[in-house]
PDB file of N, CA and C in Angstrom:
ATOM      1  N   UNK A   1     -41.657   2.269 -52.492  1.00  0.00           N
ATOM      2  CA  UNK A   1     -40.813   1.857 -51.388  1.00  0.00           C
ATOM      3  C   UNK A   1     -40.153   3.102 -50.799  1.00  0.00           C
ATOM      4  N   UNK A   2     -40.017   3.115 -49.432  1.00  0.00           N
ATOM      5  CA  UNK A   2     -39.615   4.667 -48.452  1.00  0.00           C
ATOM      6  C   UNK A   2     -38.127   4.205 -48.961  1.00  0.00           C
ATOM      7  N   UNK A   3     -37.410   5.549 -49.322  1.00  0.00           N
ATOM      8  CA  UNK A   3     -35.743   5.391 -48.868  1.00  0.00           C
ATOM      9  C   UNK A   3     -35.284   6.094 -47.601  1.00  0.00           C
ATOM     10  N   UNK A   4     -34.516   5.007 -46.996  1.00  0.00           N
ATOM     11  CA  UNK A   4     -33.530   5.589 -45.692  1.00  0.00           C
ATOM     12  C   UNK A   4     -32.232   4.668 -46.089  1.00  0.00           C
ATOM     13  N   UNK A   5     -31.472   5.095 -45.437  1.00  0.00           N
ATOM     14  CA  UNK A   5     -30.109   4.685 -44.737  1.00  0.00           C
ATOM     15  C   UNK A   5     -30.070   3.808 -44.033  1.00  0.00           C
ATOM     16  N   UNK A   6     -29.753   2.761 -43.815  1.00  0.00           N
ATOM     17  CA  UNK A   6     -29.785   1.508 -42.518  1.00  0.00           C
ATOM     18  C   UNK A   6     -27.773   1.732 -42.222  1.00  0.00           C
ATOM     19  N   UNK A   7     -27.660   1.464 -40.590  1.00  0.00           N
ATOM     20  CA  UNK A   7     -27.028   1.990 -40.376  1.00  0.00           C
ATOM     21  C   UNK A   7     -26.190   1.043 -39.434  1.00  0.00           C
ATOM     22  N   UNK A   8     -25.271   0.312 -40.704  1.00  0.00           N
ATOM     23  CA  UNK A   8     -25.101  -1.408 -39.828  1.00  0.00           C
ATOM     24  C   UNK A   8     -23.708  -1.226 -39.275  1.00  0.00           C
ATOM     25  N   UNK A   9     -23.886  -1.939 -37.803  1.00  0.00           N
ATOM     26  CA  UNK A   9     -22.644  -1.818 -36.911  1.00  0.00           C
ATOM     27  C   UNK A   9     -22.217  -3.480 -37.121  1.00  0.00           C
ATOM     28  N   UNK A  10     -20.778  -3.697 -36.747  1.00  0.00           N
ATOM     29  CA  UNK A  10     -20.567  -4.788 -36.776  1.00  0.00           C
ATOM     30  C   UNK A  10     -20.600  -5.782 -35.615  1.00  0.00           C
ATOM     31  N   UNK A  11     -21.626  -5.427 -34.907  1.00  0.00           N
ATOM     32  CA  UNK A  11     -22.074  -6.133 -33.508  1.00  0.00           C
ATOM     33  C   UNK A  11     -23.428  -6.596 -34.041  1.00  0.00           C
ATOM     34  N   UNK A  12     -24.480  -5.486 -34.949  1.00  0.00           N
ATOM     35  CA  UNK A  12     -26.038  -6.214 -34.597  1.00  0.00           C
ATOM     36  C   UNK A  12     -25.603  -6.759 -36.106  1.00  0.00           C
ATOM     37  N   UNK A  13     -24.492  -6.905 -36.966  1.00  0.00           N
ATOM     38  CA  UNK A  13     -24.554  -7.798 -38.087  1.00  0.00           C
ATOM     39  C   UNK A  13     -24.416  -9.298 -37.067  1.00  0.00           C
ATOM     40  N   UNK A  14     -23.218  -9.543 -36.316  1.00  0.00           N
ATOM     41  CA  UNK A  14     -23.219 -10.456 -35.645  1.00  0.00           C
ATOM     42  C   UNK A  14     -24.428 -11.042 -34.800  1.00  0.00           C
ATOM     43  N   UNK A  15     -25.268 -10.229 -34.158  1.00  0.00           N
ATOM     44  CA  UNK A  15     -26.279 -10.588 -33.342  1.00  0.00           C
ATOM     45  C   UNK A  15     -27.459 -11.257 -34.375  1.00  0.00           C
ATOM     46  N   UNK A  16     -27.428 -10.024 -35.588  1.00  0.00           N
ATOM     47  CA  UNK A  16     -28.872 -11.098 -36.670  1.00  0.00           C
ATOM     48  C   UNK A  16     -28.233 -12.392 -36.875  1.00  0.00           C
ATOM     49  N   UNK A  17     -26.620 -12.568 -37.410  1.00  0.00           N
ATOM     50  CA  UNK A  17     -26.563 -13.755 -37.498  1.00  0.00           C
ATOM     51  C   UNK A  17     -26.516 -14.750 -36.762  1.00  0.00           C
ATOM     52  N   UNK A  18     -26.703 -14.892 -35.207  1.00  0.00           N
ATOM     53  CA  UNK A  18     -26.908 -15.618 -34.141  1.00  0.00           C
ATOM     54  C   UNK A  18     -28.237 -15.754 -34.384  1.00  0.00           C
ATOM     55  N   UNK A  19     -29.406 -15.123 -34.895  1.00  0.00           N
ATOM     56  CA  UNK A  19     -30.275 -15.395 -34.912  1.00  0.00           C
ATOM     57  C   UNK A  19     -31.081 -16.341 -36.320  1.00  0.00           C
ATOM     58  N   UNK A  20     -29.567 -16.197 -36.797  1.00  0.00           N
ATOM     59  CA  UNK A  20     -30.365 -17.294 -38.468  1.00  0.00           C
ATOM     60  C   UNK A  20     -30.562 -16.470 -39.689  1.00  0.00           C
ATOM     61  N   UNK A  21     -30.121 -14.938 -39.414  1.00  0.00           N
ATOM     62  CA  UNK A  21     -30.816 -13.928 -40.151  1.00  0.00           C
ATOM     63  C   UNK A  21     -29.449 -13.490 -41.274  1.00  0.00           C
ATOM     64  N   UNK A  22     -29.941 -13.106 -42.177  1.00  0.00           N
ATOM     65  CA  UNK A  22     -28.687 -11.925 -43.291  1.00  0.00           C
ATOM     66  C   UNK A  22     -29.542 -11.053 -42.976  1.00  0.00           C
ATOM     67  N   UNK A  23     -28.255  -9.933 -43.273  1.00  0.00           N
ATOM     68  CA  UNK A  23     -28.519  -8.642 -43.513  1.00  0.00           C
ATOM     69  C   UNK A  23     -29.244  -8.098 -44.686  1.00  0.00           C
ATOM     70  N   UNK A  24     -29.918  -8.922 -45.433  1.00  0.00           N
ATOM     71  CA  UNK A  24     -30.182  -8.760 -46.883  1.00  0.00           C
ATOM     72  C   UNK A  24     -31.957  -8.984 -45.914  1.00  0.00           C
ATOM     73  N   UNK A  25     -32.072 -10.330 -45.504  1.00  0.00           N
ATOM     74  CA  UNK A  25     -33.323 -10.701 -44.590  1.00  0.00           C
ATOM     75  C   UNK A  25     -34.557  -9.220 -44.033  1.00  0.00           C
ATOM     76  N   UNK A  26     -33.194  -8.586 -42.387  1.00  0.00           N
ATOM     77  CA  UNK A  26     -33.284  -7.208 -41.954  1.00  0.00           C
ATOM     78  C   UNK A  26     -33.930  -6.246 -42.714  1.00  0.00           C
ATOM     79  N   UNK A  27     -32.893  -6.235 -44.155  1.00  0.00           N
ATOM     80  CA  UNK A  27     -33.414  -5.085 -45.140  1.00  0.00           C
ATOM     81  C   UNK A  27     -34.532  -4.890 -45.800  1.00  0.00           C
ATOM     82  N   UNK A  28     -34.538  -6.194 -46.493  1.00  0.00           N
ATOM     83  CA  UNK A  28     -35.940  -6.939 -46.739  1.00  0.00           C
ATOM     84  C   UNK A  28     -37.224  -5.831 -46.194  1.00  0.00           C
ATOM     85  N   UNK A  29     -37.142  -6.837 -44.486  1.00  0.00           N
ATOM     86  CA  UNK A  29     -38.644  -6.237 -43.976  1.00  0.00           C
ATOM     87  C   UNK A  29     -38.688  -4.839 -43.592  1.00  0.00           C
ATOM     88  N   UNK A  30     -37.099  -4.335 -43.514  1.00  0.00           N
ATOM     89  CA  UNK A  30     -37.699  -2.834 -43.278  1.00  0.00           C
ATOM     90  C   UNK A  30     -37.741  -2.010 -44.280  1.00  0.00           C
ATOM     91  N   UNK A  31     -37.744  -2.398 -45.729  1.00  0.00           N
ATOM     92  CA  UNK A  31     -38.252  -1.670 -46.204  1.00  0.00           C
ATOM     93  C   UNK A  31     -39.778  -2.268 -47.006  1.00  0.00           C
ATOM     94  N   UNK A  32     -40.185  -3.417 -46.553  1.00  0.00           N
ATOM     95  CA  UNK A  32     -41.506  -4.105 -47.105  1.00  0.00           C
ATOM     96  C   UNK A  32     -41.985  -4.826 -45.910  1.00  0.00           C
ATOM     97  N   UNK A  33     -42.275  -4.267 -45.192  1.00  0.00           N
ATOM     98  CA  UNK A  33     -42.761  -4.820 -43.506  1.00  0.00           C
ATOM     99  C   UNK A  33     -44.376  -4.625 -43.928  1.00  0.00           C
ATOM    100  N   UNK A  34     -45.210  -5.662 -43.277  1.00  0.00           N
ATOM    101  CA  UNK A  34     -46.629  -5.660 -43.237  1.00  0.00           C
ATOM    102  C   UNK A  34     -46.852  -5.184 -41.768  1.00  0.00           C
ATOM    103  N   UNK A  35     -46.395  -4.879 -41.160  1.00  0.00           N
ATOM    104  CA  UNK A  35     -46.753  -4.265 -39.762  1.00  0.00           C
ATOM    105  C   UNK A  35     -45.950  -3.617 -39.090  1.00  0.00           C
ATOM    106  N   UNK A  36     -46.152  -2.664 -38.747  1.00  0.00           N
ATOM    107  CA  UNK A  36     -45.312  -1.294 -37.590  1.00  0.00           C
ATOM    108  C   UNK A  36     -45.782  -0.845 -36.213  1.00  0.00           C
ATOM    109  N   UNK A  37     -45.083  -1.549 -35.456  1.00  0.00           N
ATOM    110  CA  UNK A  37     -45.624  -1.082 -33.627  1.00  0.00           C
ATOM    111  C   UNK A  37     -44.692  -0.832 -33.301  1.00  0.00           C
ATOM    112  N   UNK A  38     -44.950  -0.828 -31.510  1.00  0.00           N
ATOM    113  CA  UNK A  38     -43.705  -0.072 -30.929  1.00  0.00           C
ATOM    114  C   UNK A  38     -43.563  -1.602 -30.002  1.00  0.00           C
ATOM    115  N   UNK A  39     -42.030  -2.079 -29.672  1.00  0.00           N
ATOM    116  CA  UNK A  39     -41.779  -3.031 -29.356  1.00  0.00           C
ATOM    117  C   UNK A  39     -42.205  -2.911 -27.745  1.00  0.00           C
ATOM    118  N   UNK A  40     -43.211  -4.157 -26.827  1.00  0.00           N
ATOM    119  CA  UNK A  40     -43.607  -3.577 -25.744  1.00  0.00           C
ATOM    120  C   UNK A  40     -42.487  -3.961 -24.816  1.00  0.00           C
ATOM    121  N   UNK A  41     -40.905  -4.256 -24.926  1.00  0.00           N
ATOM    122  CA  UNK A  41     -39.537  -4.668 -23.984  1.00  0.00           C
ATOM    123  C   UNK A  41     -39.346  -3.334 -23.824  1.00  0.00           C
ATOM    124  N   UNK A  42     -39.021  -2.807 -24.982  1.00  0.00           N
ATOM    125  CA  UNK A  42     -37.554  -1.643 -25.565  1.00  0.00           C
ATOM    126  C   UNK A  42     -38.677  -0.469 -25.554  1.00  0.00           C
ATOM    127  N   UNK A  43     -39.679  -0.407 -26.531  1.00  0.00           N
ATOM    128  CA  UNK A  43     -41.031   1.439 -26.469  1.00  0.00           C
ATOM    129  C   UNK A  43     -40.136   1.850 -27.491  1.00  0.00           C
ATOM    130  N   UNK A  44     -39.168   0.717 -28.655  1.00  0.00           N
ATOM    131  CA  UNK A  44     -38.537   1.365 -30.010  1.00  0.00           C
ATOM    132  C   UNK A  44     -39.549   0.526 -30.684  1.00  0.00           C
ATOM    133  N   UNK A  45     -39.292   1.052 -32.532  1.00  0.00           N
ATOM    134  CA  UNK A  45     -40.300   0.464 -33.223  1.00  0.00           C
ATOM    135  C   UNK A  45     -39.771  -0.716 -33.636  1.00  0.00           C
ATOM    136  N   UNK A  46     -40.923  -1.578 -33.859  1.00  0.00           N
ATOM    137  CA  UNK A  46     -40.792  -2.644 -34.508  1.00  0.00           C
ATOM    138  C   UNK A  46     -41.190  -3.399 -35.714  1.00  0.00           C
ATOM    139  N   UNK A  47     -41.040  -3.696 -36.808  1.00  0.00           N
ATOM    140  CA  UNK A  47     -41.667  -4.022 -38.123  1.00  0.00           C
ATOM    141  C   UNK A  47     -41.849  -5.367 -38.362  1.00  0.00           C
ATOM    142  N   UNK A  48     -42.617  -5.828 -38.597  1.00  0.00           N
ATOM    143  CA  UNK A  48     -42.859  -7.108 -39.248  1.00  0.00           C
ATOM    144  C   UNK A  48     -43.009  -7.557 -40.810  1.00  0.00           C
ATOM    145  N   UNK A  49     -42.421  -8.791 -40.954  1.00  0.00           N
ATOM    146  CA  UNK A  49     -42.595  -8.998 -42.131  1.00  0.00           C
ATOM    147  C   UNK A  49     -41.867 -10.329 -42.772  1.00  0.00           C
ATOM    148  N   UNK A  50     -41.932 -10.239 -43.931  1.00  0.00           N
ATOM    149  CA  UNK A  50     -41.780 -12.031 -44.601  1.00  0.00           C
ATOM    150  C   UNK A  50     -40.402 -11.564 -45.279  1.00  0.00           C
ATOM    151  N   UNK A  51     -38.983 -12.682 -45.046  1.00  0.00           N
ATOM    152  CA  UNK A  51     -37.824 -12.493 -45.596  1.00  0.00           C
ATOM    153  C   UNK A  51     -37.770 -13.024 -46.772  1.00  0.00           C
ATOM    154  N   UNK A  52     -37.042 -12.712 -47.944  1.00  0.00           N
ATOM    155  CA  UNK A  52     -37.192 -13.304 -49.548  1.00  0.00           C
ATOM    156  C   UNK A  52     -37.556 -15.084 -49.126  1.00  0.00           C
ATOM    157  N   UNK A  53     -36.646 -15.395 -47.961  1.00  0.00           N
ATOM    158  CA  UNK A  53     -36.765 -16.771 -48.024  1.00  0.00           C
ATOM    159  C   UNK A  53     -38.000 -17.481 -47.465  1.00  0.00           C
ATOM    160  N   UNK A  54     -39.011 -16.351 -47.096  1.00  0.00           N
ATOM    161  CA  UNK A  54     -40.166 -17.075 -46.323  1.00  0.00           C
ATOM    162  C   UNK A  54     -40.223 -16.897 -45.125  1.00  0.00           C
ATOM    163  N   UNK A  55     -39.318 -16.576 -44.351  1.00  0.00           N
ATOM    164  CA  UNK A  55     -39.655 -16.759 -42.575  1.00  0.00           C
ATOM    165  C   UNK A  55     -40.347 -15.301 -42.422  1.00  0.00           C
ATOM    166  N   UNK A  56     -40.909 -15.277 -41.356  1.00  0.00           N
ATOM    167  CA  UNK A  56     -41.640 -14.277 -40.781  1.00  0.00           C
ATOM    168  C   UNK A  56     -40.921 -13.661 -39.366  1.00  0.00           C
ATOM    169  N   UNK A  57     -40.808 -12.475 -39.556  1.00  0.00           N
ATOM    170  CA  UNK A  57     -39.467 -11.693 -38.499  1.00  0.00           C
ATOM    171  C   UNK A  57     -39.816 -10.873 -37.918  1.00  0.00           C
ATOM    172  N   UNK A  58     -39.112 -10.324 -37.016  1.00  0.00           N
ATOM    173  CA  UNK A  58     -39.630  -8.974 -36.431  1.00  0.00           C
ATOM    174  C   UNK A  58     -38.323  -8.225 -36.213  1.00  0.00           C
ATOM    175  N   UNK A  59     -38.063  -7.071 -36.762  1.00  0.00           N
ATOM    176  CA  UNK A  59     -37.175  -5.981 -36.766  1.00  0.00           C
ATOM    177  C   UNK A  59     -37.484  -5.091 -35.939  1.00  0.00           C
ATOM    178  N   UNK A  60     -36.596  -4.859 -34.424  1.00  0.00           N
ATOM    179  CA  UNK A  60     -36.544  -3.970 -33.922  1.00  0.00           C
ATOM    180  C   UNK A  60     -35.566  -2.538 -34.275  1.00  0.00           C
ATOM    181  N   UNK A  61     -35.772  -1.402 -34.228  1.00  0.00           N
ATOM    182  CA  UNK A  61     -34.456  -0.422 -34.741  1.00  0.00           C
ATOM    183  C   UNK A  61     -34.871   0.547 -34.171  1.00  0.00           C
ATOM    184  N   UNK A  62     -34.140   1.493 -34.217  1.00  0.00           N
ATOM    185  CA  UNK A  62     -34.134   3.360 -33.661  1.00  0.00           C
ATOM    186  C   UNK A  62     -33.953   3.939 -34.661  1.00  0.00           C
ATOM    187  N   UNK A  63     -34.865   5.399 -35.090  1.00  0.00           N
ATOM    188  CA  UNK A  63     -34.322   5.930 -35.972  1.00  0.00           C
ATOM    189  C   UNK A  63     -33.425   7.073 -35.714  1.00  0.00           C
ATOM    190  N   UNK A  64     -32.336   7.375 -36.265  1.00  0.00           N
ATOM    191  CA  UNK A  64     -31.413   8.191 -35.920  1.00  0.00           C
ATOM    192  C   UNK A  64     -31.313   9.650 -36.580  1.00  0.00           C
ATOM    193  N   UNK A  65     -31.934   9.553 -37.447  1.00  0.00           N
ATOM    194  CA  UNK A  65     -32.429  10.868 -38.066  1.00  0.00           C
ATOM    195  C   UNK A  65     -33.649  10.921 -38.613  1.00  0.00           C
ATOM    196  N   UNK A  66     -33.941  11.554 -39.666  1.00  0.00           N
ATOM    197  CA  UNK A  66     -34.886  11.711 -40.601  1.00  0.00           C
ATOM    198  C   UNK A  66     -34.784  10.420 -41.533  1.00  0.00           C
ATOM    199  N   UNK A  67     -33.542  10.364 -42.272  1.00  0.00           N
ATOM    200  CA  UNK A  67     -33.418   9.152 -43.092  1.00  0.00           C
ATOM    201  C   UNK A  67     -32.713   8.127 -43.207  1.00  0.00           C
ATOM    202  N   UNK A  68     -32.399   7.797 -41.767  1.00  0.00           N
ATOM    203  CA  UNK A  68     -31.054   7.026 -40.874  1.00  0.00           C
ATOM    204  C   UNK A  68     -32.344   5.697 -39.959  1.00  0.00           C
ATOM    205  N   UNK A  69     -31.952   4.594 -40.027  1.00  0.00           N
ATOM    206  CA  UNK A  69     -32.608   3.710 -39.187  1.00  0.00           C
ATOM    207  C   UNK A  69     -31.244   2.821 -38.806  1.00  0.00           C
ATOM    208  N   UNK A  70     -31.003   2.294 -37.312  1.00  0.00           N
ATOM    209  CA  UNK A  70     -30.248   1.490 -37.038  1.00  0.00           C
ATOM    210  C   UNK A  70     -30.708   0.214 -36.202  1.00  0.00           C
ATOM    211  N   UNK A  71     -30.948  -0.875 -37.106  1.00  0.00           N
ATOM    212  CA  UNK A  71     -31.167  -2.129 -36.594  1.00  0.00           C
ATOM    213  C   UNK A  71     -30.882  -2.526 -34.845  1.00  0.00           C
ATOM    214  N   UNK A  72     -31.782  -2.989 -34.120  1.00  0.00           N
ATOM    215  CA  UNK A  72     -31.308  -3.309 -33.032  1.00  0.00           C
ATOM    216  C   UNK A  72     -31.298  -4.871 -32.649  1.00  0.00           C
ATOM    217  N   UNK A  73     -32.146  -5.433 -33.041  1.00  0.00           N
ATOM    218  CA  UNK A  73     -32.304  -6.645 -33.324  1.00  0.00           C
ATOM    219  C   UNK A  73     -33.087  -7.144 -34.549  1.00  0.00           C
ATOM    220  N   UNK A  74     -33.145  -8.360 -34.167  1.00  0.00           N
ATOM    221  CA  UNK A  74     -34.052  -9.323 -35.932  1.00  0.00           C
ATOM    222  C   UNK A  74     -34.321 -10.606 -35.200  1.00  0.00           C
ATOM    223  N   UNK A  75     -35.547 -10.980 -35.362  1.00  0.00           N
ATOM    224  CA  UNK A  75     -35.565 -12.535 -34.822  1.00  0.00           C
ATOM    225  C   UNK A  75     -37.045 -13.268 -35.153  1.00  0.00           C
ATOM    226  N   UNK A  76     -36.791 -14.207 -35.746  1.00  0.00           N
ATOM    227  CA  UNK A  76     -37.917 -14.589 -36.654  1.00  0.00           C
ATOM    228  C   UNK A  76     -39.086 -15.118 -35.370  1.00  0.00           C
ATOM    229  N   UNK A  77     -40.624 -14.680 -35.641  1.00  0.00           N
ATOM    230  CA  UNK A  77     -41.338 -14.900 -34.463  1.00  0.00           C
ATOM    231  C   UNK A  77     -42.456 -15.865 -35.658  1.00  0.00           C
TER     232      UNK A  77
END
């Protein structure tokens, strides 16, 4: 498993949870995502993947350094 930093503001904690999501969910797929593109809205990346609980998500984020990622959205597709 890659280590980084996730880099949680207290706006996109609020926004995953409008979407149904924990922050535990988020963490989940970005660090065990089955797929990595670039989101075609935003041209940031996007990860896919299955949350402990089963749903299937898509994590948008920016990375901010080398070992810094900051969530931009989460929303189960």
């Amino acid at each position: 498993m890659p280590w980084f930093d996730i880099l949680w503001t207290d706006e996109i904690e609020r926004h995953i949870a409008e979407h149904g999501l924990t922050l535990e969910d988020v963490r989940h797929v970005l660090w065990n995502f089955d797929d990595e593109d670039v989101s075609r809205s935003s041209g940031r990346p996007i990860r896919f993947g299955m949350t402990p609980g089963g749903l299937y998500i898509a994590v948008v984020f920016e990375w901010i350094d080398d070992v810094t990622i900051e969530p931009v959205t989460a929303y189960e597709v």
